[in-house]
PDB file of N, CA and C in Angstrom:
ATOM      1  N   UNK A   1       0.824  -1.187   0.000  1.00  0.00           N
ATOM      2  CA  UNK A   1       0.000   0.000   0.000  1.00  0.00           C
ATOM      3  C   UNK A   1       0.874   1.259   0.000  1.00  0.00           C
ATOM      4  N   UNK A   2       1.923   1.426   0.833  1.00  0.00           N
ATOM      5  CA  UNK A   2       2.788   2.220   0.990  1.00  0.00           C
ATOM      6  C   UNK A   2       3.441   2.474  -0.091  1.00  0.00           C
ATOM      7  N   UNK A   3       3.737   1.474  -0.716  1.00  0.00           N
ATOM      8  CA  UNK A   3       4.638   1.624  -2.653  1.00  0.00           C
ATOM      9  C   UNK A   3       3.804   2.386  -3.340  1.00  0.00           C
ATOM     10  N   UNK A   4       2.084   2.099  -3.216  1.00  0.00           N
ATOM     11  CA  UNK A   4       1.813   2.576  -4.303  1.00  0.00           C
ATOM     12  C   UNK A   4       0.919   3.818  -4.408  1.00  0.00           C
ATOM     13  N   UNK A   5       1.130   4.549  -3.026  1.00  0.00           N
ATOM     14  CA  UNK A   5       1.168   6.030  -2.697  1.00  0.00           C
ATOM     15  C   UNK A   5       2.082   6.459  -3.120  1.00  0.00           C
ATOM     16  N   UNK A   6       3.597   6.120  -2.427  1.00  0.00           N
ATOM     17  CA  UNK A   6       4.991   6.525  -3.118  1.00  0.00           C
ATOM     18  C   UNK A   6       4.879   6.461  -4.620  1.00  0.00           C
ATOM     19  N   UNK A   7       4.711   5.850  -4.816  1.00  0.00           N
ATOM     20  CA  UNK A   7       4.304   5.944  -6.805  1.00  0.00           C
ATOM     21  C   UNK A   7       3.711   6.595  -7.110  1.00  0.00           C
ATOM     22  N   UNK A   8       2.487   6.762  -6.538  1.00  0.00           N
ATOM     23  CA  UNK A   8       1.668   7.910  -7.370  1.00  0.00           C
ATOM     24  C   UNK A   8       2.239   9.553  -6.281  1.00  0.00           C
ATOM     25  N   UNK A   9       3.003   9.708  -5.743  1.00  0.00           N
ATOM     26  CA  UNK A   9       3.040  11.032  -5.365  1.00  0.00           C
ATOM     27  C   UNK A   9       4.385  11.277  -6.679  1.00  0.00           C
ATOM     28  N   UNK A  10       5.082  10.335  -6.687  1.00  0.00           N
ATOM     29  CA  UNK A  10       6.137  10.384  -7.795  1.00  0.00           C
ATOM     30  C   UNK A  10       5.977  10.886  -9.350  1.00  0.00           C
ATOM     31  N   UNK A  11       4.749  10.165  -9.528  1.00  0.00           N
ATOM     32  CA  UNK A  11       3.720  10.648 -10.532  1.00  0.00           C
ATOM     33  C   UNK A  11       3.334  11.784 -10.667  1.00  0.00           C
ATOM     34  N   UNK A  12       2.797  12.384 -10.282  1.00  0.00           N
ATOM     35  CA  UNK A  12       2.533  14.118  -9.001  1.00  0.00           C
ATOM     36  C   UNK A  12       3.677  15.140  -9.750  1.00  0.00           C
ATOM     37  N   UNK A  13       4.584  14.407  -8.898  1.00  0.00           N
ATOM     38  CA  UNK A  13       6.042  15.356  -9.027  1.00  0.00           C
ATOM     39  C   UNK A  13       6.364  15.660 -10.255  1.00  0.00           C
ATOM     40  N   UNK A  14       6.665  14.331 -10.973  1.00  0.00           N
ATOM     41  CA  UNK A  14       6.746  14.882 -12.177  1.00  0.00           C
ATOM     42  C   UNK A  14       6.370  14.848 -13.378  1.00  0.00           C
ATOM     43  N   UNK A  15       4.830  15.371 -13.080  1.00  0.00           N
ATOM     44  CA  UNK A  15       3.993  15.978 -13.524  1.00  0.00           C
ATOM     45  C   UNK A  15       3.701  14.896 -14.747  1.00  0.00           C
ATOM     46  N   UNK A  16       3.690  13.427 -14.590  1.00  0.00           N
ATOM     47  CA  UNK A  16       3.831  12.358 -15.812  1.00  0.00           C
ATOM     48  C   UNK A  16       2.180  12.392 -15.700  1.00  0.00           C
ATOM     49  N   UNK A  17       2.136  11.691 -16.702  1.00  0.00           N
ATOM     50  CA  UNK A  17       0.692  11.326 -17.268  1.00  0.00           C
ATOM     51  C   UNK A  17       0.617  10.010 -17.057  1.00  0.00           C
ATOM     52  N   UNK A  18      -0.576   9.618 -16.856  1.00  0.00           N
ATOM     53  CA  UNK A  18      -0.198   7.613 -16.695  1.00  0.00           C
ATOM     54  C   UNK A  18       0.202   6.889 -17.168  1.00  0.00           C
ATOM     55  N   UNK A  19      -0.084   7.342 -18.655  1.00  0.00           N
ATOM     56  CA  UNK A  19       1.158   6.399 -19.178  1.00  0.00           C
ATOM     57  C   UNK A  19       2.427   6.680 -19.743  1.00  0.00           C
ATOM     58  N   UNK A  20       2.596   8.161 -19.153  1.00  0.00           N
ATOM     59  CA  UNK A  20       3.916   8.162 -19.943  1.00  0.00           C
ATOM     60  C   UNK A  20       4.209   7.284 -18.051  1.00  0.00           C
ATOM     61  N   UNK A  21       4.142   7.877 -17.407  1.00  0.00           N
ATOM     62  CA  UNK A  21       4.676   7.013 -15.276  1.00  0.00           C
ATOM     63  C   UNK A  21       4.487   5.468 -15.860  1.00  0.00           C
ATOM     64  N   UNK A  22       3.573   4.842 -17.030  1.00  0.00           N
ATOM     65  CA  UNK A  22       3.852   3.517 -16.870  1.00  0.00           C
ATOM     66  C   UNK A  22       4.894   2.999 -17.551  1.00  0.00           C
ATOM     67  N   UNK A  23       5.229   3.969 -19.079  1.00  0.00           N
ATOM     68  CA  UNK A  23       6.252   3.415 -19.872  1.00  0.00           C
ATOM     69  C   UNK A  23       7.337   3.319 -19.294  1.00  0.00           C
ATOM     70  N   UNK A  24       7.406   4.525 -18.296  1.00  0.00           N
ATOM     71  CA  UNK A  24       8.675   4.975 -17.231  1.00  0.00           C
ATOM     72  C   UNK A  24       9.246   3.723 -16.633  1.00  0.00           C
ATOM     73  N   UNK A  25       8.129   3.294 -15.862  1.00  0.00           N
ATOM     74  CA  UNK A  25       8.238   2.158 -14.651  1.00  0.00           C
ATOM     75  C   UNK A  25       9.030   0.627 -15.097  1.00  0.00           C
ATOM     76  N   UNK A  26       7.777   0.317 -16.365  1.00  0.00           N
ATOM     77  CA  UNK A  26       8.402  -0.901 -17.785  1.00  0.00           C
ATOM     78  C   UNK A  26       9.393  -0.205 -18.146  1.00  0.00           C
ATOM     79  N   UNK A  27      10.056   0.716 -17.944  1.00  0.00           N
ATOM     80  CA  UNK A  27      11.245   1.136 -19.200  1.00  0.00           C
ATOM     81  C   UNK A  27      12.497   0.617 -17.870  1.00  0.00           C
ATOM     82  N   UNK A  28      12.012   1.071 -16.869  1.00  0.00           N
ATOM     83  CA  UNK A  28      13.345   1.342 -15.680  1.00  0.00           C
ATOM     84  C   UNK A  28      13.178  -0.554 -15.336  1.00  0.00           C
ATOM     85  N   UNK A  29      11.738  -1.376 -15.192  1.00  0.00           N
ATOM     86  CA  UNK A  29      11.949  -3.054 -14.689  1.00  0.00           C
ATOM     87  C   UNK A  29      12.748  -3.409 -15.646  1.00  0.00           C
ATOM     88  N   UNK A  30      12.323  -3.002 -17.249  1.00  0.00           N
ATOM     89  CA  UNK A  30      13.261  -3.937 -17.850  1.00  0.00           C
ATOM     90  C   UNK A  30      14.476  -4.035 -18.195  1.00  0.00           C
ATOM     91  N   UNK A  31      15.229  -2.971 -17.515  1.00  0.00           N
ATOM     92  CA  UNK A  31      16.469  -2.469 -17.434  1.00  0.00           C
ATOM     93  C   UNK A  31      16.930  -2.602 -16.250  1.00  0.00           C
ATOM     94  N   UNK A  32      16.310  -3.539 -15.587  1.00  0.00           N
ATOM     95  CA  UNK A  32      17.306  -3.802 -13.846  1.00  0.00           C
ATOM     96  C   UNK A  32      16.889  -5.969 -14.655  1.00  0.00           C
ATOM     97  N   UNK A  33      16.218  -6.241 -15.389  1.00  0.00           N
ATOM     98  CA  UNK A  33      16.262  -7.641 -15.231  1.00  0.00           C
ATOM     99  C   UNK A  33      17.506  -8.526 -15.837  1.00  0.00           C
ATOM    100  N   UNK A  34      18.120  -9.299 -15.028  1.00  0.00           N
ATOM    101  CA  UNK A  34      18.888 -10.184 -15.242  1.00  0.00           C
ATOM    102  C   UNK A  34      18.691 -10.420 -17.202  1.00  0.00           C
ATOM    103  N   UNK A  35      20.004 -10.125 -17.861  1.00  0.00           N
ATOM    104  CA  UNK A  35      19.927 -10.760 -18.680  1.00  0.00           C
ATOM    105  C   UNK A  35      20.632 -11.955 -18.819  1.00  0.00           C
ATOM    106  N   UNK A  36      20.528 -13.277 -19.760  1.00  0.00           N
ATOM    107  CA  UNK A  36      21.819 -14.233 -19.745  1.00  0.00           C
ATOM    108  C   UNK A  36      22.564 -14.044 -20.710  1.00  0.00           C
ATOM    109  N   UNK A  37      23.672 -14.330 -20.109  1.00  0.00           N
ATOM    110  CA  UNK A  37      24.867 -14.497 -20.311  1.00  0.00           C
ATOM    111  C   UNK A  37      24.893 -14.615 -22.065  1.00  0.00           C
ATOM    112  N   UNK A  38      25.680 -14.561 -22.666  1.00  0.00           N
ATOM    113  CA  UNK A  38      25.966 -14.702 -24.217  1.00  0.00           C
ATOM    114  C   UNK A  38      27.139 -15.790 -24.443  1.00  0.00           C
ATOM    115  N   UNK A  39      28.141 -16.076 -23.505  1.00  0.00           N
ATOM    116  CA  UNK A  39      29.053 -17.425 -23.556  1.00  0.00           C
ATOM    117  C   UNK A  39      27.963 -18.682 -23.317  1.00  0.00           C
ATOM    118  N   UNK A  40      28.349 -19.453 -24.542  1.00  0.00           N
ATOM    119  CA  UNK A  40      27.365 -20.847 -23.899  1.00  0.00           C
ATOM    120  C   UNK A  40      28.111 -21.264 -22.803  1.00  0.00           C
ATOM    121  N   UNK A  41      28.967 -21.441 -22.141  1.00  0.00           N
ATOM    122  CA  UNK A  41      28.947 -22.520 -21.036  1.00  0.00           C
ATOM    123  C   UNK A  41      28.642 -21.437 -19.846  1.00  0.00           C
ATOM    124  N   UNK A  42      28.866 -20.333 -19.700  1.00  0.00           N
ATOM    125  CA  UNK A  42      28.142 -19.315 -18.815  1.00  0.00           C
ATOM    126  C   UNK A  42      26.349 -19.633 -18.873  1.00  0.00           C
ATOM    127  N   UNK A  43      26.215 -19.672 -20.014  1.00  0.00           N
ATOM    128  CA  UNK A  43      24.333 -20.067 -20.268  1.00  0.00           C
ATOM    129  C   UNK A  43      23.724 -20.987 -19.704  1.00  0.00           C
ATOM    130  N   UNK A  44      25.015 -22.436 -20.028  1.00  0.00           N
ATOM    131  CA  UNK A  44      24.751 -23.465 -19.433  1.00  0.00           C
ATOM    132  C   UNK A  44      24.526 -23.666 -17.782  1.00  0.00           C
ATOM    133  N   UNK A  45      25.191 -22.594 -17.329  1.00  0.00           N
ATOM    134  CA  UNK A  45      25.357 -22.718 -16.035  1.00  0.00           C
ATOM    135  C   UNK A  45      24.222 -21.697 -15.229  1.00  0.00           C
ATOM    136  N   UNK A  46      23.926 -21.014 -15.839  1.00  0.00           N
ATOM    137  CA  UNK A  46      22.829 -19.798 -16.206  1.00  0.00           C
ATOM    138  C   UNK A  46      21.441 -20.613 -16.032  1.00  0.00           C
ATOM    139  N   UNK A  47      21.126 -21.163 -16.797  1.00  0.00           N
ATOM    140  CA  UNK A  47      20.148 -22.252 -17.098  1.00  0.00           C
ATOM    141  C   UNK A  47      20.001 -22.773 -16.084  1.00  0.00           C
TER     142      UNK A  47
END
């Protein structure tokens, strides 16, 4: 509940529209997620 006050006062601030605050949010998760590895035996181990 607390996150998603903090989110929307964040929203607020700067002055985003909903979806530009959602592209934001998807733009910043999919840029913290683990990608794998590109060596196969790193992959393998990855896997």
């Amino acid at each position: 509940m607390q996150r998603s006050i903090g989110l929307i006062q964040l929203q607020k601030e700067l002055e985003y529209t909903g979806k530009q605050f959602d592209l934001l949010v998807r733009q910043l998760a999919k840029s913290k997620e683990q990608k794998p590895p590109e060596d196969l035996a790193l992959l393998l181990k990855f896997a």
